[in-house]
Protein backbone atom coordinates (compact mmCIF):
# COMPACT_ATOMS: atom_id res chain seq x y z
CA UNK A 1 29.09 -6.88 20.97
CA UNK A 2 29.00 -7.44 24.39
CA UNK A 3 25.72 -6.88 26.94
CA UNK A 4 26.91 -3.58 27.93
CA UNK A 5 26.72 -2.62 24.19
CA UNK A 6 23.22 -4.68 23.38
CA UNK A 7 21.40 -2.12 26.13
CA UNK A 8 23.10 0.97 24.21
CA UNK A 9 21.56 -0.40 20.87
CA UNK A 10 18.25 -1.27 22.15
CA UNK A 11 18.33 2.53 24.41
CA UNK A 12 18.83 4.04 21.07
CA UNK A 13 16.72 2.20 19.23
CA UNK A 14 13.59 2.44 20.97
CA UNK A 15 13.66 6.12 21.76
CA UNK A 16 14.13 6.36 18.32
CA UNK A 17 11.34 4.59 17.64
CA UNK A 18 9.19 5.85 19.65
CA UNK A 19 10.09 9.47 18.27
CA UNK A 20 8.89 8.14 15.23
CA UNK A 21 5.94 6.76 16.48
CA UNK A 22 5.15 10.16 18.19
CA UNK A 23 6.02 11.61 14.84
CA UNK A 24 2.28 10.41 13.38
CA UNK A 25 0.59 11.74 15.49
CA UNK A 26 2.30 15.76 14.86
CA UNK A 27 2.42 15.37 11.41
CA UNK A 28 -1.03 13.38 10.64
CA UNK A 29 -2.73 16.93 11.31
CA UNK A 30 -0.31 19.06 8.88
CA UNK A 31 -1.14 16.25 5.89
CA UNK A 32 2.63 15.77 5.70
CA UNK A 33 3.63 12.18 4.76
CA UNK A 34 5.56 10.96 7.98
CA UNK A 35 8.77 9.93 5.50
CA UNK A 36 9.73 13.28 5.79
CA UNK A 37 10.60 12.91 9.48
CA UNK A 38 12.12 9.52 9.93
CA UNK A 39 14.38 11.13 6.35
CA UNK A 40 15.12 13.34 9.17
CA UNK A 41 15.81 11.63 12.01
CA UNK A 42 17.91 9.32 9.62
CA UNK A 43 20.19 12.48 8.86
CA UNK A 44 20.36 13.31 12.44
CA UNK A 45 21.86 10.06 13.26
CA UNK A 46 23.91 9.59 11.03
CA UNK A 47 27.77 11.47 9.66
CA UNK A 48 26.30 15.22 10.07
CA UNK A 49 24.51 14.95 13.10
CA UNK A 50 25.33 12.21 16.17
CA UNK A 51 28.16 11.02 13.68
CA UNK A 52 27.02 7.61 13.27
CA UNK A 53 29.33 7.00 10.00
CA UNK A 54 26.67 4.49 7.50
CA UNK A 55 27.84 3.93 4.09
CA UNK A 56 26.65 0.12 3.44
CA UNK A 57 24.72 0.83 0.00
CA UNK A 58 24.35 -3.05 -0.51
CA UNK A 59 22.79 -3.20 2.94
CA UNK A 60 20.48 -0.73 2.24
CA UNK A 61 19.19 -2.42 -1.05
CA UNK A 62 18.48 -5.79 1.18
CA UNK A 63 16.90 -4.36 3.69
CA UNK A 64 14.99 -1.41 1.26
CA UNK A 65 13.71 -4.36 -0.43
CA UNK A 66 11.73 -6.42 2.47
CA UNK A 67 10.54 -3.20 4.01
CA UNK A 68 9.25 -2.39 0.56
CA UNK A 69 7.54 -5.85 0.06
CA UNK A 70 6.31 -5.43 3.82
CA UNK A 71 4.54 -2.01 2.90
CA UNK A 72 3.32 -3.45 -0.40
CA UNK A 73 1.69 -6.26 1.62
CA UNK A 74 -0.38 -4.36 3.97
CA UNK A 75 -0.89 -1.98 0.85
CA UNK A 76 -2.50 -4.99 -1.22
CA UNK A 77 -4.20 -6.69 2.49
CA UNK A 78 -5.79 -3.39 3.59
CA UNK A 79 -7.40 -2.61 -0.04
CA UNK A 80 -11.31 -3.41 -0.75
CA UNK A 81 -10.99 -5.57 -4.11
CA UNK A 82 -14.30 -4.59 -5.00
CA UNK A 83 -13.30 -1.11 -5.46
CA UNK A 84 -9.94 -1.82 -6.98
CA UNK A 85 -11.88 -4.09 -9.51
CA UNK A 86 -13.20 -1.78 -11.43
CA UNK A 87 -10.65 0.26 -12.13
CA UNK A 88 -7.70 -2.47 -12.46
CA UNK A 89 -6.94 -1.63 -16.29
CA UNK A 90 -6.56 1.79 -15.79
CA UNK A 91 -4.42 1.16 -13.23
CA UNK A 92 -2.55 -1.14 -15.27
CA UNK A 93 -1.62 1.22 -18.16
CA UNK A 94 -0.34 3.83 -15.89
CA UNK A 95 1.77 1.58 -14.22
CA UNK A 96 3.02 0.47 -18.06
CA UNK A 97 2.61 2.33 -20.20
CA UNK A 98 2.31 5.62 -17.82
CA UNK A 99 5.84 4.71 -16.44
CA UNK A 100 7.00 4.52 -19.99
CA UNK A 101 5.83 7.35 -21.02
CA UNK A 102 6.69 9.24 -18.19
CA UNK A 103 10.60 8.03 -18.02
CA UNK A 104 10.90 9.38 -21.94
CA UNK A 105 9.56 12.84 -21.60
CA UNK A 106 11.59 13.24 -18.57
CA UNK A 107 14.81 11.57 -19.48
CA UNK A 108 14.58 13.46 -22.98
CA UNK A 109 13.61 16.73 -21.21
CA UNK A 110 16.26 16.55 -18.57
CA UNK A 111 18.93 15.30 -21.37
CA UNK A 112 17.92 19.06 -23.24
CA UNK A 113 17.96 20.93 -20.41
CA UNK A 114 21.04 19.74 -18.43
CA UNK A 115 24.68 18.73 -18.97
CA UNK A 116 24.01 15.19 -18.42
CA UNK A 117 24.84 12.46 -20.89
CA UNK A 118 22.06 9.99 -22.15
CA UNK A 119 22.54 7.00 -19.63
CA UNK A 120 22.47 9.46 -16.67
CA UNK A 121 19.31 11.05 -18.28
CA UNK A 122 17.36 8.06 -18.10
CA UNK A 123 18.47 7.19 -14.97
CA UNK A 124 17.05 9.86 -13.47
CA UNK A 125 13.88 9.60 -15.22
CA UNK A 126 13.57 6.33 -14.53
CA UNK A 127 14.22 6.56 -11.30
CA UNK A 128 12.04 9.51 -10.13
CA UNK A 129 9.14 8.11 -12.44
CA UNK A 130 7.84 5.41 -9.85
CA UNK A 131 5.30 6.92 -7.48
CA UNK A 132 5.63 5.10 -4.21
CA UNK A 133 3.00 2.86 -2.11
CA UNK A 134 4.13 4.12 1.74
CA UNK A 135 3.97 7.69 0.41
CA UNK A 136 0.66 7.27 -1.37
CA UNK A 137 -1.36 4.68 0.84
CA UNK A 138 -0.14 7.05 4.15
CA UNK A 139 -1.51 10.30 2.36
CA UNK A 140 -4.67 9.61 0.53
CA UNK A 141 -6.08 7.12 3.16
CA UNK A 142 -6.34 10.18 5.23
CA UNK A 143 -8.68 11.81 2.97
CA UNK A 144 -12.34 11.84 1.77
CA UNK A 145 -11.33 10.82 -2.07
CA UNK A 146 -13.72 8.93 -4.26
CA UNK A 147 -13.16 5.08 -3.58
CA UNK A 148 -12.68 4.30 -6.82
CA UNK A 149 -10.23 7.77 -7.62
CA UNK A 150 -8.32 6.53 -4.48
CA UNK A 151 -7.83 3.17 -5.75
CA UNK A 152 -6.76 4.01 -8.94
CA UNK A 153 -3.73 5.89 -7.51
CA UNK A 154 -3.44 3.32 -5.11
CA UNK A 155 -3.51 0.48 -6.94
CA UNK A 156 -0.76 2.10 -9.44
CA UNK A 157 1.92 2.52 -6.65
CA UNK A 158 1.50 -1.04 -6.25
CA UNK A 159 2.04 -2.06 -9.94
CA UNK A 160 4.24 0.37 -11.50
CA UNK A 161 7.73 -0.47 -8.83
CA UNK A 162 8.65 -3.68 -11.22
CA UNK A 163 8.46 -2.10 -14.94
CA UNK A 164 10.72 0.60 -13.17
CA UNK A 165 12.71 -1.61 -11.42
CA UNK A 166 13.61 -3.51 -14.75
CA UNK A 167 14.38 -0.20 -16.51
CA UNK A 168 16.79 0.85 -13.81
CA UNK A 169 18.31 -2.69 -13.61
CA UNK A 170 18.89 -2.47 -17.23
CA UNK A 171 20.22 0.57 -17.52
CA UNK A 172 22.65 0.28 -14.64
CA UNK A 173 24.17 -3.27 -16.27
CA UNK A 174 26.44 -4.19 -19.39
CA UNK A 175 22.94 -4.98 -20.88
CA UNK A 176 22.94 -1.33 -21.64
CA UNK A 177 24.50 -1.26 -24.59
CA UNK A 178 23.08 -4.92 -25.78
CA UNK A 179 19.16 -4.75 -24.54
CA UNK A 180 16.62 -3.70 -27.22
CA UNK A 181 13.58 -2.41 -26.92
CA UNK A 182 11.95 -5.80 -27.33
CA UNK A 183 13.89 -7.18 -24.97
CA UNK A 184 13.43 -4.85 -22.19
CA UNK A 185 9.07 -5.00 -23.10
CA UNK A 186 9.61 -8.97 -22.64
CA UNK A 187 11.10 -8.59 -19.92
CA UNK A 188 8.99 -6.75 -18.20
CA UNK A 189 5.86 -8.65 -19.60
CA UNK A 190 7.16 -11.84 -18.43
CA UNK A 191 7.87 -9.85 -14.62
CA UNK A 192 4.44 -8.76 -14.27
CA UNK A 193 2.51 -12.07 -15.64
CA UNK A 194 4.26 -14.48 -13.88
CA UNK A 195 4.64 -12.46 -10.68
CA UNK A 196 0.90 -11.83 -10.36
CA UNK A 197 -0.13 -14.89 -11.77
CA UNK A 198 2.19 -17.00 -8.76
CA UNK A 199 1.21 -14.04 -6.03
CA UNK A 200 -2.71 -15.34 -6.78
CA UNK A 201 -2.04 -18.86 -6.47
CA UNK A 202 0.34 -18.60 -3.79
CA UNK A 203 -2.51 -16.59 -2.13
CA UNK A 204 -5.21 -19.12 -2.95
CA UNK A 205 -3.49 -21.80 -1.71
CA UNK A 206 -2.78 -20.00 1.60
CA UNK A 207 -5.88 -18.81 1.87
CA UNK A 208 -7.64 -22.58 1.95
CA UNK A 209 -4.90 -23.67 4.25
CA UNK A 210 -5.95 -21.37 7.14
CA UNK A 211 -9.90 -21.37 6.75
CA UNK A 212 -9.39 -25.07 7.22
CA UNK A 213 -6.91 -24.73 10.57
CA UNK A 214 -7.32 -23.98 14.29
CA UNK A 215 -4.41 -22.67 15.40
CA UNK A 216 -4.06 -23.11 19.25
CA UNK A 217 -3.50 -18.92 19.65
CA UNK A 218 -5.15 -16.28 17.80
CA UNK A 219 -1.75 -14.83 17.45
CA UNK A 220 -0.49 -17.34 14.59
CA UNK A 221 -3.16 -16.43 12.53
CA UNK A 222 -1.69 -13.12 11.66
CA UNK A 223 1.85 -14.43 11.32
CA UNK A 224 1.01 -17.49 9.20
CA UNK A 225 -0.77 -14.66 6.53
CA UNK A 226 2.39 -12.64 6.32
CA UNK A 227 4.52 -15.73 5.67
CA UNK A 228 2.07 -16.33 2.85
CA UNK A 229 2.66 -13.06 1.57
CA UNK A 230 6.37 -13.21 1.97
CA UNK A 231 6.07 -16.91 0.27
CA UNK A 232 4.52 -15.51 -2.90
CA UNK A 233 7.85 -12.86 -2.60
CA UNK A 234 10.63 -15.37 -2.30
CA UNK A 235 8.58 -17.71 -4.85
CA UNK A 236 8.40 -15.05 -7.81
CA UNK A 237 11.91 -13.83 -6.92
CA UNK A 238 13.57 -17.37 -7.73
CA UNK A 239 11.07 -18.03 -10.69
CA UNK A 240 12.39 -14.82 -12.64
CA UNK A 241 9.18 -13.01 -12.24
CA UNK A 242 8.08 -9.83 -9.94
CA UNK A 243 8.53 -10.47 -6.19
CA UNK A 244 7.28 -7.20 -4.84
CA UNK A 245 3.92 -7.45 -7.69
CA UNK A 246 3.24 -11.01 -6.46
CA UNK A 247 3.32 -9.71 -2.94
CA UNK A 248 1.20 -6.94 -3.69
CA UNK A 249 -1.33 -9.08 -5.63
CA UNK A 250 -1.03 -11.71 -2.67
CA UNK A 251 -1.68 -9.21 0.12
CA UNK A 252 -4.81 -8.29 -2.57
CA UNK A 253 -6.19 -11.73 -2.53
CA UNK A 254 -5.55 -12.58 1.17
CA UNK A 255 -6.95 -9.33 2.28
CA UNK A 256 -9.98 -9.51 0.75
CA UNK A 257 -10.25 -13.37 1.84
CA UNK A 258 -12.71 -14.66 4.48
CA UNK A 259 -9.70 -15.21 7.41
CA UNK A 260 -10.15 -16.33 10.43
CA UNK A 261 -9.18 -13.53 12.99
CA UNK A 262 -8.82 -10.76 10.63
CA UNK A 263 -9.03 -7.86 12.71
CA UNK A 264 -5.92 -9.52 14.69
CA UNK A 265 -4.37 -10.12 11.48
CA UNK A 266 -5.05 -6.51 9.91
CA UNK A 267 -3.69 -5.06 12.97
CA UNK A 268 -0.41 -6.67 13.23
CA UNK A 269 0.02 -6.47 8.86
CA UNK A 270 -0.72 -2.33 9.84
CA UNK A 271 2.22 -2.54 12.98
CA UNK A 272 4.63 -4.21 10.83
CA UNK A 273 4.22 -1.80 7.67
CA UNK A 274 4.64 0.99 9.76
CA UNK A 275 8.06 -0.42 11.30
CA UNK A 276 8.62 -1.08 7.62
CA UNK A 277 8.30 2.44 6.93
CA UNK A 278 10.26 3.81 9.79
CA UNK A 279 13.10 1.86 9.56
CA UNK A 280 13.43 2.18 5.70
CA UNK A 281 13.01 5.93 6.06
CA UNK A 282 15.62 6.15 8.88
CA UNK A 283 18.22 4.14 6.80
CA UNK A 284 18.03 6.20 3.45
CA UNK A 285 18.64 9.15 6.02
CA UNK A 286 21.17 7.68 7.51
CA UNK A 287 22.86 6.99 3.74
CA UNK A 288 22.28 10.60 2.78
CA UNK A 289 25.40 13.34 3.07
CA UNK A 290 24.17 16.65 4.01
CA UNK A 291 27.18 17.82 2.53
CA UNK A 292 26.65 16.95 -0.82
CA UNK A 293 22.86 17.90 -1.15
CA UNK A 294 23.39 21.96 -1.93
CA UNK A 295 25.10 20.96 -4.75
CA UNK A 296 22.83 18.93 -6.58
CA UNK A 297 19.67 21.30 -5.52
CA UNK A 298 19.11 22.70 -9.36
CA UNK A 299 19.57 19.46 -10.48
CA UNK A 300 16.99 18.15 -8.32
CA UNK A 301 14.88 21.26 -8.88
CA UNK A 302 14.93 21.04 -12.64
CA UNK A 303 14.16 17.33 -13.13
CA UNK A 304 11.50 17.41 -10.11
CA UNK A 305 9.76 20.18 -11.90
CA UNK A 306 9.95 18.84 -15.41
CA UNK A 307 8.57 15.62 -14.01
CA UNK A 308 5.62 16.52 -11.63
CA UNK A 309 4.42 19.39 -14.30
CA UNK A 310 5.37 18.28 -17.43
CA UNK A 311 5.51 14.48 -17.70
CA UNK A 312 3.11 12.95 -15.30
CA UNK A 313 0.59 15.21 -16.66
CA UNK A 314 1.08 14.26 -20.15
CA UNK A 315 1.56 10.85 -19.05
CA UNK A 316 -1.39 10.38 -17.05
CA UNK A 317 -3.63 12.30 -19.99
CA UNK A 318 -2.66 9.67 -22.51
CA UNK A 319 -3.43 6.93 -20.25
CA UNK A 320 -6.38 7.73 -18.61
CA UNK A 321 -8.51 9.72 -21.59
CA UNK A 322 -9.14 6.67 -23.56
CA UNK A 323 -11.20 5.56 -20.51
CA UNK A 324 -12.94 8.53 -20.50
CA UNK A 325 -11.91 9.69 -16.84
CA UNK A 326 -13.21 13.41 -16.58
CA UNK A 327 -9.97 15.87 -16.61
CA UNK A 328 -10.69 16.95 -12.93
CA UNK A 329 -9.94 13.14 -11.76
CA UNK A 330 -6.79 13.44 -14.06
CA UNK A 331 -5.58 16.34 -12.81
CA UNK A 332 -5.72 14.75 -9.29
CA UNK A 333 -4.25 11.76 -10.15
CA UNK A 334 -1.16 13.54 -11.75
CA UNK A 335 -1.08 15.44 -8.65
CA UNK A 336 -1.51 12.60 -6.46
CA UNK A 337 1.65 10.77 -7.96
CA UNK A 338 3.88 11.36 -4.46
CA UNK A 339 7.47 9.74 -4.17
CA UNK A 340 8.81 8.57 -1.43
CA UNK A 341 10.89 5.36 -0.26
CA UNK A 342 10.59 3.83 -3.85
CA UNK A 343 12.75 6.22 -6.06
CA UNK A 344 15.80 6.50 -2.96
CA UNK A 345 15.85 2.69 -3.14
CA UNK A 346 15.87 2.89 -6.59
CA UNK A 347 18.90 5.37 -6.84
CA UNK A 348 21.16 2.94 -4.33
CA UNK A 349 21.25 0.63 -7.60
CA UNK A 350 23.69 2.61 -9.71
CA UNK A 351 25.61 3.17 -6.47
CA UNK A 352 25.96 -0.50 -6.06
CA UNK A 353 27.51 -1.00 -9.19
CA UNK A 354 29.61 1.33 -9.20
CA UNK A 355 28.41 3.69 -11.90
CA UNK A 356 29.47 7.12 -12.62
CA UNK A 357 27.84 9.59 -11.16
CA UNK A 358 25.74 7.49 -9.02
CA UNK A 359 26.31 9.59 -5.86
CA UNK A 360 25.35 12.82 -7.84
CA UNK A 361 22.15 10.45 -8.99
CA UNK A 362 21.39 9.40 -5.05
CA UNK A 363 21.79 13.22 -3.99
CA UNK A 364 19.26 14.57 -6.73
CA UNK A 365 16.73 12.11 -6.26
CA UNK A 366 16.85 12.47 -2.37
CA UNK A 367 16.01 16.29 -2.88
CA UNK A 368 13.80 15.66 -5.28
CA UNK A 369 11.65 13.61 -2.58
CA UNK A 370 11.92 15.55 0.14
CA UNK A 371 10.72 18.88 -1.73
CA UNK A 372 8.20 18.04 -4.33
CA UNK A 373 6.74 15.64 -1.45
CA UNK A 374 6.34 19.26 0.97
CA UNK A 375 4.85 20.74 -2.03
CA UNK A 376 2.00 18.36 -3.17
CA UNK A 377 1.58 16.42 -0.26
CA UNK A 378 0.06 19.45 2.44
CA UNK A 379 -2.24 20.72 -0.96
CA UNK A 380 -3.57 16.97 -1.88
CA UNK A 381 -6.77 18.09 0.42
CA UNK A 382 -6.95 21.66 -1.11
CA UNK A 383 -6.50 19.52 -4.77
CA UNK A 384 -9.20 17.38 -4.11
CA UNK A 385 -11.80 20.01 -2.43
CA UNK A 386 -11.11 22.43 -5.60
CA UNK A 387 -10.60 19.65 -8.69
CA UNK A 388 -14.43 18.37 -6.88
CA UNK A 389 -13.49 14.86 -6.03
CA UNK A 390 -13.91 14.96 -2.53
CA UNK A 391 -16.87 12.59 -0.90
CA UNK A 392 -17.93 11.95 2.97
CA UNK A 393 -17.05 8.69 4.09
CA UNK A 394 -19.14 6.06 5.12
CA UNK A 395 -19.45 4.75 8.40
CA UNK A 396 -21.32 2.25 7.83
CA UNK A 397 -18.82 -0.88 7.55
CA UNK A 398 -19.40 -3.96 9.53
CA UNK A 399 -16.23 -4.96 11.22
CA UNK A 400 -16.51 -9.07 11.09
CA UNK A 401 -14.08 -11.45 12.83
CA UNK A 402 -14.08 -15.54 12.46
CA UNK A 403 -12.23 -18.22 14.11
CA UNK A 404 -12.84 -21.58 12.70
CA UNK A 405 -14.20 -24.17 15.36
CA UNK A 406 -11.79 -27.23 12.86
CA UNK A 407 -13.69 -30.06 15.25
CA UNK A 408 -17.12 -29.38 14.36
CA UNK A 409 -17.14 -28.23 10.95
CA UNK A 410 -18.10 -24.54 11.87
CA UNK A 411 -17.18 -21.11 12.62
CA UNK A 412 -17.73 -18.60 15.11
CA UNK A 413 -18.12 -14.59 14.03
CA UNK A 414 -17.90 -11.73 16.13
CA UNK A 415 -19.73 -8.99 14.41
CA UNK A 416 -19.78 -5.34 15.77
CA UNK A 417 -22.91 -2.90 14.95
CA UNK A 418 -20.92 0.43 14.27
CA UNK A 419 -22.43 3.84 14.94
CA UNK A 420 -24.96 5.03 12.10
CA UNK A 421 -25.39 1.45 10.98
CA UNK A 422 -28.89 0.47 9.68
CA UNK A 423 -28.53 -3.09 11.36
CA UNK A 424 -29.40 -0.92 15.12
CA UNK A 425 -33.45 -1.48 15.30
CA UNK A 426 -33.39 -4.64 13.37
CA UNK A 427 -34.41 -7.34 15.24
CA UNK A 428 -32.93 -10.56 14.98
CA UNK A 429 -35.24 -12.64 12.89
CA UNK A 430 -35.67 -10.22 10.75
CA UNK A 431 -31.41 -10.86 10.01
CA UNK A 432 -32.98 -13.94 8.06
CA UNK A 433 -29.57 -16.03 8.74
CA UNK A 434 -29.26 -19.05 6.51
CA UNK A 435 -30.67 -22.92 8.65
CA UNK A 436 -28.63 -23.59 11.04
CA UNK A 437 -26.69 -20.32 12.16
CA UNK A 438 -27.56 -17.74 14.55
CA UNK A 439 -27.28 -15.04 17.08
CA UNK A 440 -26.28 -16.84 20.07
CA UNK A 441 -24.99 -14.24 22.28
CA UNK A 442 -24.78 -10.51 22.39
CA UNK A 443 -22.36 -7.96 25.00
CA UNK A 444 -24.25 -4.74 25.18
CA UNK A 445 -22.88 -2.30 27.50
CA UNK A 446 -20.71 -4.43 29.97
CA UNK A 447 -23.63 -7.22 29.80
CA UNK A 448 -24.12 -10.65 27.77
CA UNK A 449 -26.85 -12.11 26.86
CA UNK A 450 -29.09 -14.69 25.24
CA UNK A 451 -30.89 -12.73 22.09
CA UNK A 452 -34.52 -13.84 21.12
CA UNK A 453 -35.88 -13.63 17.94
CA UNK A 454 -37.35 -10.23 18.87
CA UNK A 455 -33.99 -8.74 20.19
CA UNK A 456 -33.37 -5.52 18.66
CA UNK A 457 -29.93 -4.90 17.95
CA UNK A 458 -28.20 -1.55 19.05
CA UNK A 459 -24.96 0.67 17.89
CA UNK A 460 -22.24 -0.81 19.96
CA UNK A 461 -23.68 -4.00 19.96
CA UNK A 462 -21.16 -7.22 20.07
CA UNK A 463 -22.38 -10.22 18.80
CA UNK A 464 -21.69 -13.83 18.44
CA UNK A 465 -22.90 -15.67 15.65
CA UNK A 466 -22.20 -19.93 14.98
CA UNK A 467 -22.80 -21.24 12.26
CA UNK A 468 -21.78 -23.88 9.82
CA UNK A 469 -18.12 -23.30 7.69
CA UNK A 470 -19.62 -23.19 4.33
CA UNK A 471 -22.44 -20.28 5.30
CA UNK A 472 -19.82 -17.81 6.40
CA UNK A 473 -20.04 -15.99 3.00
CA UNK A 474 -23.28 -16.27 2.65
CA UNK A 475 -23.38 -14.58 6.39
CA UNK A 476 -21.16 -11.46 5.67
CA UNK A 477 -22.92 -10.54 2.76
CA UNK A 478 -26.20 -10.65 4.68
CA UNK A 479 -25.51 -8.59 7.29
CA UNK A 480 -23.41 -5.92 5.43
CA UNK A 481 -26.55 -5.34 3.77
CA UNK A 482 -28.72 -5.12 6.39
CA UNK A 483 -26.33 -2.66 7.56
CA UNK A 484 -26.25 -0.31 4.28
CA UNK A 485 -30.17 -0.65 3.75
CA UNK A 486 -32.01 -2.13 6.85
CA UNK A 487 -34.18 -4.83 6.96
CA UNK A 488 -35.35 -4.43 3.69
CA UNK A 489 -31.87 -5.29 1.58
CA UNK A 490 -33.42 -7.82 0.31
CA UNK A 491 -35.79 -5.85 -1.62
CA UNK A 492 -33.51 -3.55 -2.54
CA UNK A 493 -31.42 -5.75 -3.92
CA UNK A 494 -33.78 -7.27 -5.94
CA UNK A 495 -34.62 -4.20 -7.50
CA UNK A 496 -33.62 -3.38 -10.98
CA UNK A 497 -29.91 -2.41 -10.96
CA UNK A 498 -30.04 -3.60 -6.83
CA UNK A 499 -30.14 0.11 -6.07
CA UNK A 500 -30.69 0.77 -2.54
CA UNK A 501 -31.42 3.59 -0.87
């Protein structure tokens, strides 16, 4: 390639870029997930369109892959563990169980209904069963769902790509006609244990390393997290176990970590999972053949129907009843169940090795997306408002930033007083900061400032407090709850049950 050919490229790529970027902004406000137009622009580009001829399926998987893990990252980084807690086993036995279920009743549904022979019928089941993170994590954090509803869904999209992964893997190989049932469930036991299990303590380890180390430039602090994450990756992948879980469960544990710099470092984990997202999307365009796709339509039609009102249903009913989630929540979580990036991927597999029928299995599960995906995702909002489990948000968040001072044992934290917060009219004292830290400058409208003790804080406010390493905890949790019940948390929370009000 010579320099000539290097501007081309970079022409091309960056106005298609920033047609994608542009491409947010027109489609945030139809509640269409923005797959649907990089899919496009990939078509456009590629053999039916500008002609650019792409047909590198083993590319595809390699790069699929560490755009996946980068979405599954920010997925994990950007998710509250204290809401996820709570509803972690449920989550767990849809993305097991659920995804077993769900690949049966459609394989053996599609197998009746279709002139497809056993292998292929799994396939396809398997394949279309996985719901997928981008998809999901793009759609509902757009809308005024439950926290804990959301984070169900959410947090299943994260789990349930390895147990489908295996299936597909297994199906696709020689191990086919040799794999029991017992040996796929080890497998995929062994996957998920070990890959969330190294993902943690990957994490942890990370996570010590960098509250302990002042970096010379804010900007490492971001990249030094995603190598972490991508360390837990490339660690489970050459133990056996399940790289993209133990870089979901990493992005988990380092997102809800006390970092230094976070809002630098959940900015750039955001920018890179949507360049993720855009470049995966483009390049599963770019593999599809328009040509092909009016064929397999009924195909595609009949399995996507059989599996978004027939199995995931019945799938997420058996799952989620023994918990005793009410049937409105169910129905919305069946509902909620998108595809996206995942299942494409997924389909390349057979492709790559060669197995019959794996175009026809790429084309259906391409159309499949692309449909069912304009059906439920434009109605999730109508779902949610008529199924009841809509809820206004809360603005009362305190956005908190550190950077660890490595010299003196302490840390700096920029705190911002949002709009509607209770901490505007408290004064300072009445923060009640553990010995030693405090207050020790505040930028209110354009001016900075010295606070007393009787300093009332005000929306908008900026402020810097120092304190010592180990109170940094201790500090967060102070002044969140200031900010959700006013100077009196601490009475609040000493109520029975720490109700506030």
């Amino acid at each position: 390639m010579t320099p000539e050919d290097l501007n081309v490229v970079l022409l091309a790529t960056t106005g298609v870029l920033l047609a994608a970027v542009a491409a947010v902004r027109l489609l945030a406000g139809a509640g269409l997930p923005t797959l649907l137009i990089y899919l496009a622009l990939g078509v456009a580009i590629g053999e039916a369109g500008l002609g650019l001829e792409f047909e590198s399926v083993d590319l595809t998987q390699i790069l699929g892959s560490v755009a996946l893990a980068m979405i599954l990252a920010e997925g994990g980084f950007t998710t509250d563990l204290r809401v996820v807690r709570p509803v972690a086993a449920l989550a767990g036995v849809l993305a097991t169980f659920g995804v077993f279920l769900s690949v049966a009743i459609t394989g053996g549904l599609v197998y009746l209904l279709l002139d497809v022979d056993v292998r292929t019928a799994i396939l396809l089941g398997a394949v279309a069963s996985s719901t997928d993170a981008a998809a999901v994590f793009a759609v509902l954090r757009r809308l005024p769902v439950r926290g804990r509803l959301r984070a169900a869904v959410e947090a299943e999209s994260g789990f349930n790509d390895p147990p489908v992964i295996i299936i597909v893997t297994v199906v696709t190989s020689s191990a086919w006609a040799e794999a029991g049932v017992d040996g796929m469930a080890s497998q995929i036991g062994y996957q998920l244990a070990a890959g969330a299990v190294l993902g943690l303590l990957v994490a942890k380890a990370g996570e010590k390393v960098l509250a302990r180390s002042a970096l010379p430039s804010s900007g490492l602090y971001p990249l030094a997290t995603l190598a972490i994450a991508f360390l837990a990756y490339a660690v489970a992948g050459v133990a056996g176990a399940s790289p993209f879980l133990a870089i979901y469960v990493a992005g988990l544990a380092l997102g809800n970590a006390a970092l230094p710099h976070r809002g630098t470092t959940t900015g750039f984990v955001e920018s890179m999972a949507w360049l993720a997202q855009i470049g995966l999307f483009i390049l599963l365009g770019l593999l599809a053949s328009p040509s092909r796709l009016p064929e397999a339509l009924p195909t595609a039609l009949v399995v996507g129907a059989v599996l978004t009102f027939v199995a995931r249903p019945l799938s997420v009913a058996l799952c989620a009843t023994p918990f005793r989630v009410p049937w409105r929540e169910q129905a919305f979580i069946s509902w909620a169940g998108l595809r996206g990036a995942v299942p494409i991927v997924l389909a390349t597999i057979p492709m790559a090795v060669g197995l019959p029928g794996a175009d026809r299995i790429f084309d259906v599960v391409f159309l499949l997306v692309v449909i069912f995906t304009l059906v439920q995702g434009p109605t999730l909002p109508w779902a949610a408002r008529r199924l009841g489990v809509s809820e206004e948000t809360s603005p009362r968040d305190v956005p908190i930033e550190s950077a660890p001072l490595e010299e003196l044992d302490a840390t700096l934290m920029q705190v911002t007083v949002p709009a509607e917060s209770r901490l505007a009219g408290v004064e300072v004292a009445e923060l009640r900061l553990p010995p030693g830290a405090g207050v020790s400058l505040v930028l209110r409208a354009g001016e900075i400032f010295v606070p007393g003790p009787t300093t009332v804080l005000r929306a908008g406010d900026h402020l810097l407090v120092a304190a010592a390493r180990e109170h940094r905890p201790t500090i967060e949790r102070r002044l969140r709850a200031v900010s959700d019940c006013g100077r009196l948390a601490g009475w609040y929370a000493a109520l029975p049950g720490g109700t506030a009000p």
